[in-house]
Every structure is written in structure tokens, then in C-alpha cells.
N, C-alpha and C. Protein backbone atom coordinates (compact mmCIF):
# COMPACT_ATOMS: atom_id res chain seq x y z
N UNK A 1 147.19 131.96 65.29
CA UNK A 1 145.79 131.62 65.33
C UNK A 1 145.04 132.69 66.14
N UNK A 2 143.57 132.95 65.94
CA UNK A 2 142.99 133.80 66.29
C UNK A 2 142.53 133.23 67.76
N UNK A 3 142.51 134.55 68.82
CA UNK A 3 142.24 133.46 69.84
C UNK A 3 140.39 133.67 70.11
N UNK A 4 139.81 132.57 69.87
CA UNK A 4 138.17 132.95 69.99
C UNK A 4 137.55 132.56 71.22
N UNK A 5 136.85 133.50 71.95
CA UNK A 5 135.87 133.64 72.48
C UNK A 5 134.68 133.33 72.69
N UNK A 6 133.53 132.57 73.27
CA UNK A 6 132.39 132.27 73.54
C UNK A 6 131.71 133.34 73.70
N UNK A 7 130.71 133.79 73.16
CA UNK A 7 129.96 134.55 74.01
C UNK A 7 128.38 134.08 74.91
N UNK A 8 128.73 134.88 75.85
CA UNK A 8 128.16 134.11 76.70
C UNK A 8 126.82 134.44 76.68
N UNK A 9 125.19 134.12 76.32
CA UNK A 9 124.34 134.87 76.26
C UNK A 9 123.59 133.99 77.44
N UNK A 10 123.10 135.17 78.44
CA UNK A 10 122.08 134.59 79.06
C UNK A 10 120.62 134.59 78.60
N UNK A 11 119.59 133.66 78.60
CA UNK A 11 118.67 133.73 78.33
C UNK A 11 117.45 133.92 79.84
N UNK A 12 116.04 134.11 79.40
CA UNK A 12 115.56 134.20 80.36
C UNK A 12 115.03 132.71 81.38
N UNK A 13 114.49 132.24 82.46
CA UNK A 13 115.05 130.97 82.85
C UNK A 13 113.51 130.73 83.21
N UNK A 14 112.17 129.66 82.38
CA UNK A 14 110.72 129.89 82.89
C UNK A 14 111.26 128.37 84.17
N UNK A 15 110.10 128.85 84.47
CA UNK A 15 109.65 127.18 85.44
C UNK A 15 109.07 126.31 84.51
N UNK A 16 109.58 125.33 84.92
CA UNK A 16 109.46 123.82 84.17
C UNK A 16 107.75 123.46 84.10
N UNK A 17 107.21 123.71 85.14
CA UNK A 17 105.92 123.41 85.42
C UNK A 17 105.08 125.04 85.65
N UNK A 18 103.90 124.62 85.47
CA UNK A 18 103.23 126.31 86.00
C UNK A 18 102.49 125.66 87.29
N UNK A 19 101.54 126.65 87.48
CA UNK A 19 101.12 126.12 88.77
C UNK A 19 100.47 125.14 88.99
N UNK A 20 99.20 124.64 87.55
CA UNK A 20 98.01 123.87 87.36
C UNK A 20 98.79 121.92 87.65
N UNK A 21 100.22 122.26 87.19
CA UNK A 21 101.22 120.94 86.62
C UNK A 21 101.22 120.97 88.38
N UNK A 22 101.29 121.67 89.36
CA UNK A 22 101.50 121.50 90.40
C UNK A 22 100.41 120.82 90.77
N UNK A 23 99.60 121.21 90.57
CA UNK A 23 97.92 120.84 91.61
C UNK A 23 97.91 119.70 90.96
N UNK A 24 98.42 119.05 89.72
CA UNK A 24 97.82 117.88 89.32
C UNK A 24 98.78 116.62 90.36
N UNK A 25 100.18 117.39 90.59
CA UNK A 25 100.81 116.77 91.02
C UNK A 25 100.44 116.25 92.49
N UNK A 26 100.01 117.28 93.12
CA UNK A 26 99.60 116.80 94.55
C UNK A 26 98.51 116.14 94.49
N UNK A 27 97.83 116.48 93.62
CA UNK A 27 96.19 115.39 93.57
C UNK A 27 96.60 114.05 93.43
N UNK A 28 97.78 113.39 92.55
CA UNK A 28 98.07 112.18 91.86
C UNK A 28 98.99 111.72 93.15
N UNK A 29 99.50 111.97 93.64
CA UNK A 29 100.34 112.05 95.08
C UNK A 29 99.03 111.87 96.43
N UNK A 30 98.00 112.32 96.36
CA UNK A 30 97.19 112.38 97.32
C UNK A 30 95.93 111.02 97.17
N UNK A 31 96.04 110.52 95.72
CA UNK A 31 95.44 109.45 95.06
C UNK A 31 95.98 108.30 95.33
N UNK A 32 97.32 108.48 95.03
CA UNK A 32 98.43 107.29 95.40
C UNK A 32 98.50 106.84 96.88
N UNK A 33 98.23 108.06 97.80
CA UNK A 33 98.43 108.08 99.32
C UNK A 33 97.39 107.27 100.10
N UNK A 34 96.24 107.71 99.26
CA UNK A 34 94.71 107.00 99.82
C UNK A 34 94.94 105.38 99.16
N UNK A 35 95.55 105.35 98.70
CA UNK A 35 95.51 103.49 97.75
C UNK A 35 95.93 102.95 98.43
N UNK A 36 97.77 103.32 99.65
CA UNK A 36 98.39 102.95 100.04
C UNK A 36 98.08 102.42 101.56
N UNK A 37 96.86 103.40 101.94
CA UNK A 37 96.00 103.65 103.08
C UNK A 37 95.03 102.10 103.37
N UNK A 38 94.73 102.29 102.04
CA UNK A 38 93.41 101.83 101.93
C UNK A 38 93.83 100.00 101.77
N UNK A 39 95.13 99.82 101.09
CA UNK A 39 95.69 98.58 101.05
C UNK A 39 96.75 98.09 102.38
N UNK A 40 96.68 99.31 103.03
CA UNK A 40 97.51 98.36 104.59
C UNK A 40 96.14 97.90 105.46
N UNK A 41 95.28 98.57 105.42
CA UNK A 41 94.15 97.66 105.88
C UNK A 41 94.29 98.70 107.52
N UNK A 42 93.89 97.82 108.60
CA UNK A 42 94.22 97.99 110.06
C UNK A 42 94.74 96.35 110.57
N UNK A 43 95.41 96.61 112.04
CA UNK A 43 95.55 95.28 112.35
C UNK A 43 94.57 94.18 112.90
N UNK A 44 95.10 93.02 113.11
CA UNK A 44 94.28 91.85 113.50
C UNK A 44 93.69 92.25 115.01
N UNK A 45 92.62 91.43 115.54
CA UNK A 45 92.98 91.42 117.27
C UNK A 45 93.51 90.21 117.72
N UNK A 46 93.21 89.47 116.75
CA UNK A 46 94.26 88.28 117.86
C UNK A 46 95.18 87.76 116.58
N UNK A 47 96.60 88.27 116.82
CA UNK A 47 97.77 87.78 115.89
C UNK A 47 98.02 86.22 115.90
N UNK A 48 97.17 85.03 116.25
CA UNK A 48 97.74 83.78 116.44
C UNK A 48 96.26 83.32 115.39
N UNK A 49 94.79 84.42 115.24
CA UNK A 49 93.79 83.84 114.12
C UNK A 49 93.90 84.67 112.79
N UNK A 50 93.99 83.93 111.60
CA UNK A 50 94.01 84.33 110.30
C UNK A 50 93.01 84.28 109.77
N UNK A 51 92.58 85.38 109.63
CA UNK A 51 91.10 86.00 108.84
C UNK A 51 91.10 86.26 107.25
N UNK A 52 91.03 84.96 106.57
CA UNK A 52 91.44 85.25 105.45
C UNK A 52 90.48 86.24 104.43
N UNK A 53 89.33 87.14 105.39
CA UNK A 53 88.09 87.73 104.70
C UNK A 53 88.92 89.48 105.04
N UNK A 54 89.71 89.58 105.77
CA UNK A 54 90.30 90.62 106.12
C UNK A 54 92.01 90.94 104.98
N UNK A 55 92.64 89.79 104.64
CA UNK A 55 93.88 90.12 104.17
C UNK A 55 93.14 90.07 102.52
N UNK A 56 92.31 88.86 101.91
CA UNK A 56 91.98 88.79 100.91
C UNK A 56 90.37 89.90 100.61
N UNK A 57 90.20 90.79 101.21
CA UNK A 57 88.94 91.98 100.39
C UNK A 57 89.25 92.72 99.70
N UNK A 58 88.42 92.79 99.16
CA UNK A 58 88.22 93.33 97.76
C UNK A 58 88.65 95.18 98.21
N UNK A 59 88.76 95.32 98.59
CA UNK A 59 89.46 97.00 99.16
C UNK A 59 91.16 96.96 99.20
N UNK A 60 91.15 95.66 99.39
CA UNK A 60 92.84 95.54 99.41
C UNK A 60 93.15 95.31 97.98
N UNK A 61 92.77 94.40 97.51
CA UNK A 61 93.15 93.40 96.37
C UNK A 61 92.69 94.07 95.13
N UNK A 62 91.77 94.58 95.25
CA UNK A 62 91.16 95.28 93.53
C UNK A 62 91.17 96.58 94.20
N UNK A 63 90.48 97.22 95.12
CA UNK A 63 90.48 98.97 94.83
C UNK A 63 91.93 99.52 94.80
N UNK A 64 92.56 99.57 96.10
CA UNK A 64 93.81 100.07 96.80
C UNK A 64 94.84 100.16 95.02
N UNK A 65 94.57 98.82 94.59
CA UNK A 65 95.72 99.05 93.46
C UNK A 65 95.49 99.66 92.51
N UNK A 66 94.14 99.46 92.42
CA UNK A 66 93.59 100.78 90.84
C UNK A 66 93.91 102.17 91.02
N UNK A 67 94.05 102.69 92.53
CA UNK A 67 94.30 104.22 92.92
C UNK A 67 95.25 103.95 93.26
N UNK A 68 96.12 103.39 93.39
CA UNK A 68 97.54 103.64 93.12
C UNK A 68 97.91 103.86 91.40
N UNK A 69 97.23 103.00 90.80
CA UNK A 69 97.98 102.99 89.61
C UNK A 69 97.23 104.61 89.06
N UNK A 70 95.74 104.58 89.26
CA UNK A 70 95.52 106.09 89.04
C UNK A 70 95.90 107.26 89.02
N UNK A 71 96.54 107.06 90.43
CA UNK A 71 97.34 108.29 90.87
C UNK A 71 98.93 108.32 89.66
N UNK A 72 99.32 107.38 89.42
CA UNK A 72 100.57 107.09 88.87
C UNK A 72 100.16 107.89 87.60
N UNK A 73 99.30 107.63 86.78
CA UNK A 73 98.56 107.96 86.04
C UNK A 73 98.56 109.50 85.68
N UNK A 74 97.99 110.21 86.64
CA UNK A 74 97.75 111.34 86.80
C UNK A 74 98.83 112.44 87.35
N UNK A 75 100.01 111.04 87.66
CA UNK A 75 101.41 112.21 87.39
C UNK A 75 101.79 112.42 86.46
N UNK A 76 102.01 111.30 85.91
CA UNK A 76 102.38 110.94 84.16
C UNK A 76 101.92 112.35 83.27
N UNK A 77 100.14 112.35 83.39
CA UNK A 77 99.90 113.58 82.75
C UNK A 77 100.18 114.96 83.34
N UNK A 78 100.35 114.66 85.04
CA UNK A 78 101.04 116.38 85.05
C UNK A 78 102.34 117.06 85.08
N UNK A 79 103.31 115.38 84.57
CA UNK A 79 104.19 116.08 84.17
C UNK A 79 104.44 116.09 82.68
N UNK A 80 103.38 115.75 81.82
CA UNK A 80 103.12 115.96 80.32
C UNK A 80 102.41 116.99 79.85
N UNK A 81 101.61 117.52 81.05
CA UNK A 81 100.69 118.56 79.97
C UNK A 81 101.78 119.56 80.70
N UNK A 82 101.31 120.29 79.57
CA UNK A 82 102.37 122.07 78.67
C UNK A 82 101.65 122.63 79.69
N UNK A 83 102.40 123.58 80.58
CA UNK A 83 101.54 124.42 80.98
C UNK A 83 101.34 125.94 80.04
N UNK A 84 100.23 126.28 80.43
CA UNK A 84 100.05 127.93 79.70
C UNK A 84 100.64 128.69 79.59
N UNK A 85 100.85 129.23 78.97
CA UNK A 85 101.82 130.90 78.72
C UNK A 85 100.95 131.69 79.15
């Protein structure tokens, strides 16, 4: 039997992302960061009274999660869009 060989070709090796896939990335990362911010709130002053106008606002409960999911969003597309040649 013949004994066969692979040949080995290297090709050239691009980056997965270009730079723009980067910036989208930190923006959607920096979107997500402010949601996460914005939904821990600050603390009580007195831990023994429950302020239910402080755990239930509308900054916690409806914004905080839309910019999270935004940001989620806006990774999705920067790790979908093609970058340029």
C-alpha cells in the first residue's frame, strides 16, 4: 500500500470580530451594567421599615429590565453583524 501523506496547508488566520463588533460589544455590556445599577436600587435607612414605594418603582421593575434585555440585544447583533473587509 501506498503510504499517504496529508498535506498540511496553512491558511491565513482573520479575527473573528473587527473592531466596530468590539465597540458594539462594550456598549451592550455597558447597557447591561447601567440596568443592573439601576435595579439594585441603594439601601434602606432603617432595615426593620419596608418601603414598599422604594423595592416596587418603576426604575426597578420596568426600566432596569428593558436595559438589561437591551443591552442583551445589542450583543446578539455584535456578535452577528459581519464585520468589513
Amino acid at each position: 500500500m501506498a503510504d499517504i501523506k496529508a498535506k498540511s496547508t496553512t491558511t491565513p488566520t482573520s479575527n473573528l470580530f473587527g473592531k466596530e463588533n468590539y465597540m458594539w460589544i462594550l456598549a451592550g455590556l455597558a447597557v447591561m451594567v447601567l440596568g443592573i445599577i439601576l435595579m439594585s436600587g441603594g439601601k434602606s435607612e432603617d432595615p426593620n421599615v419596608f418601603r414598599d414605594s422604594d423595592v416596587y418603582s418603576t426604575t426597578r421593575i420596568t426600566i432596569a429590565p428593558i436595559l438589561i434585555l437591551l443591552g442583551l440585544g445589542i450583543e446578539v447583533f455584535a456578535i452577528f453583524r459581519k464585520p468589513k473587509a
